[in-house]
Protein backbone atom coordinates (compact mmCIF):
# COMPACT_ATOMS: atom_id res chain seq x y z
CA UNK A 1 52.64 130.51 121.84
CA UNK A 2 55.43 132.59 120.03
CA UNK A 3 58.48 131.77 118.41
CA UNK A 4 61.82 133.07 116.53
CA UNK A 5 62.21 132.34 112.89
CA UNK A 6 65.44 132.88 111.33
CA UNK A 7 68.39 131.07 109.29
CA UNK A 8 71.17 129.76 111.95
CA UNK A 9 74.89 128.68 110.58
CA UNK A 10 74.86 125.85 113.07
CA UNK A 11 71.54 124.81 111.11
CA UNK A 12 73.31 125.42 107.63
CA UNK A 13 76.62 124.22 108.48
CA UNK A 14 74.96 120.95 109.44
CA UNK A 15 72.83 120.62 105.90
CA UNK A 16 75.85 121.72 103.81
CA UNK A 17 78.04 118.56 105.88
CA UNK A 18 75.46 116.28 104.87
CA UNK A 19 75.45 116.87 101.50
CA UNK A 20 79.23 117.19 101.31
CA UNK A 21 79.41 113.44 102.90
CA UNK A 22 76.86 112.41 100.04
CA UNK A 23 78.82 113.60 97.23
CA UNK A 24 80.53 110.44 95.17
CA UNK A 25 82.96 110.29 92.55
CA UNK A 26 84.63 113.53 90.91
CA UNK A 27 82.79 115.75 93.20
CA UNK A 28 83.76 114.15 96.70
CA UNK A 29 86.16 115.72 98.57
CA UNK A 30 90.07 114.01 98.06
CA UNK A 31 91.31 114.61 101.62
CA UNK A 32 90.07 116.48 104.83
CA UNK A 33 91.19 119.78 103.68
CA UNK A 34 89.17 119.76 100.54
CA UNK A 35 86.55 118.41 102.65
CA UNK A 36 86.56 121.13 105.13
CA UNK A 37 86.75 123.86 102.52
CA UNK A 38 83.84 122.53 100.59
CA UNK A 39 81.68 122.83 103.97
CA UNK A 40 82.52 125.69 104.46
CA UNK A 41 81.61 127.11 101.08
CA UNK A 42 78.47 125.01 100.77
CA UNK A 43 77.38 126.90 104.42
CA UNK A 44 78.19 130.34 103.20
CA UNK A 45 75.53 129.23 100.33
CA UNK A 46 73.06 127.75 102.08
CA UNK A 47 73.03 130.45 105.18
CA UNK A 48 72.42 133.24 101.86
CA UNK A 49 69.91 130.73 100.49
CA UNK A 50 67.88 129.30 103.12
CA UNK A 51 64.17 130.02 104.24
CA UNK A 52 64.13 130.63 107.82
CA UNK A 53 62.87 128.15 110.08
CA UNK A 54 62.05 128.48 114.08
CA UNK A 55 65.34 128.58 115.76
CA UNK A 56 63.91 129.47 119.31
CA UNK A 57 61.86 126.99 121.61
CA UNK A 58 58.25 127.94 121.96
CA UNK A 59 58.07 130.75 123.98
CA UNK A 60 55.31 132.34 126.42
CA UNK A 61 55.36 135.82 125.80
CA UNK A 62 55.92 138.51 122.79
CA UNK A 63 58.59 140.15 125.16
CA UNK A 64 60.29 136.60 125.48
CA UNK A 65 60.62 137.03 121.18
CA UNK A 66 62.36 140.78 121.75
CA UNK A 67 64.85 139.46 123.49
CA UNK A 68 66.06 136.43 122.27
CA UNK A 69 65.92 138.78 118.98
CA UNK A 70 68.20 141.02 120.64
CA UNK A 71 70.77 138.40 121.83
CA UNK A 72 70.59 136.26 118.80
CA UNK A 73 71.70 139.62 116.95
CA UNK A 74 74.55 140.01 119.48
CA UNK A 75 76.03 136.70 118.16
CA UNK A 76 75.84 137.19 114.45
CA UNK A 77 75.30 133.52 113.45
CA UNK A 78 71.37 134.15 112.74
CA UNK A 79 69.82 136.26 109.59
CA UNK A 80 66.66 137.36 109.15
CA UNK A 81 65.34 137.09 112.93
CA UNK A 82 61.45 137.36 113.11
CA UNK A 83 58.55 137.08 115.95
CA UNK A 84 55.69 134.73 115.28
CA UNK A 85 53.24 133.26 117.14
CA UNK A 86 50.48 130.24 116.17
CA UNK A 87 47.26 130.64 115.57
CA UNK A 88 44.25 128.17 114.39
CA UNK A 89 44.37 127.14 110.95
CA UNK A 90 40.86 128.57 109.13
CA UNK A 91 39.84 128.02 105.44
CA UNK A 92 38.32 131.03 103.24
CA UNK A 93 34.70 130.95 104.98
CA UNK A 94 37.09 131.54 108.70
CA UNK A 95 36.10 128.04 110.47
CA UNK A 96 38.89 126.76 112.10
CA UNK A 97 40.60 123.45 110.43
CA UNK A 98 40.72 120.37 112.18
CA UNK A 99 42.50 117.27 111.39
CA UNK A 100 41.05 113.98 109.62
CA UNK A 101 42.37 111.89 111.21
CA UNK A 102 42.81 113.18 114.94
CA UNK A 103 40.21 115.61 114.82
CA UNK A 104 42.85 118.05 116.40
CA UNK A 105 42.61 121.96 115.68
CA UNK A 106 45.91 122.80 112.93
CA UNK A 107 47.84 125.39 113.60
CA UNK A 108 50.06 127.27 111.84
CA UNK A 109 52.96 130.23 111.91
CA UNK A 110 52.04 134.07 111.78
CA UNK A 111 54.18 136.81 111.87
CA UNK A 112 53.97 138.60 115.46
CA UNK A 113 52.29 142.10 114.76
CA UNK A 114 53.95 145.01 116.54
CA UNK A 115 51.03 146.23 118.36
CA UNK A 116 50.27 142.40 119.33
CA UNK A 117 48.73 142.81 123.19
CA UNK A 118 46.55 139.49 124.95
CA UNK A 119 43.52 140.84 124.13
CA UNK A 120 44.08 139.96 120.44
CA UNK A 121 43.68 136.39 121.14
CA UNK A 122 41.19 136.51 123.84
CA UNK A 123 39.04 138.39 120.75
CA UNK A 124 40.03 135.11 118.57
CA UNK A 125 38.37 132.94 120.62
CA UNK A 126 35.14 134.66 122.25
């Protein structure tokens, strides 16, 4: 499976209104105008400051990841847009993980190589 990582506005915009309707006592917001213009600020801070996260479903292919790259840069609201895909989790000897309690393999996040073809991950597994 692949994915987009990035930082979205929407995503910061809604983290900076929570934490503006948190604020008590000197530093709350006095009316809706101070309110709006603290989101906004706070949104501006946290789109600069933010790790990215996955802001795409899980896709099925790398060429899926190209272009919602290409249309996510069309809109301007996403930063630092990048193609990842899961693999198995595997500790320093390179056995796969699996979970206590579920006994499930763990996955995790790796960035999507530019050469990346099928075969890679039919080599994983065989």
């Amino acid at each position: 499976m692949f994915c987009v990582f990035g930082v979205s506005k929407k995503k910061s915009k809604a983290a900076a209104e929570k934490k503006v309707n948190a604020m008590r006592g000197e530093l709350a917001p006095k009316n809706p105008a101070q309110h709006k213009q603290l989101v906004e600020v706070m949104t501006e801070e946290l789109f600069l400051k933010s790790k990215p996260t996955a802001v795409s479903g899980e896709l099925s292919s790398p060429s899926l990841v190209d272009d919602f790259i290409e249309l996510a840069n069309k809109t301007g609201d996403i930063r630092a847009l990048k193609g990842m895909r899961r693999v198995h989790k595997a500790d320093k000897k390179g056995a796969l993980q699996y979970s206590k309690r579920t006994k499930q393999p763990i996955f995790e996040w790796v960035p999507l190589e530019q050469n990346f073809t099928q075969e890679l991950i039919n080599e994983e597994f065989f």
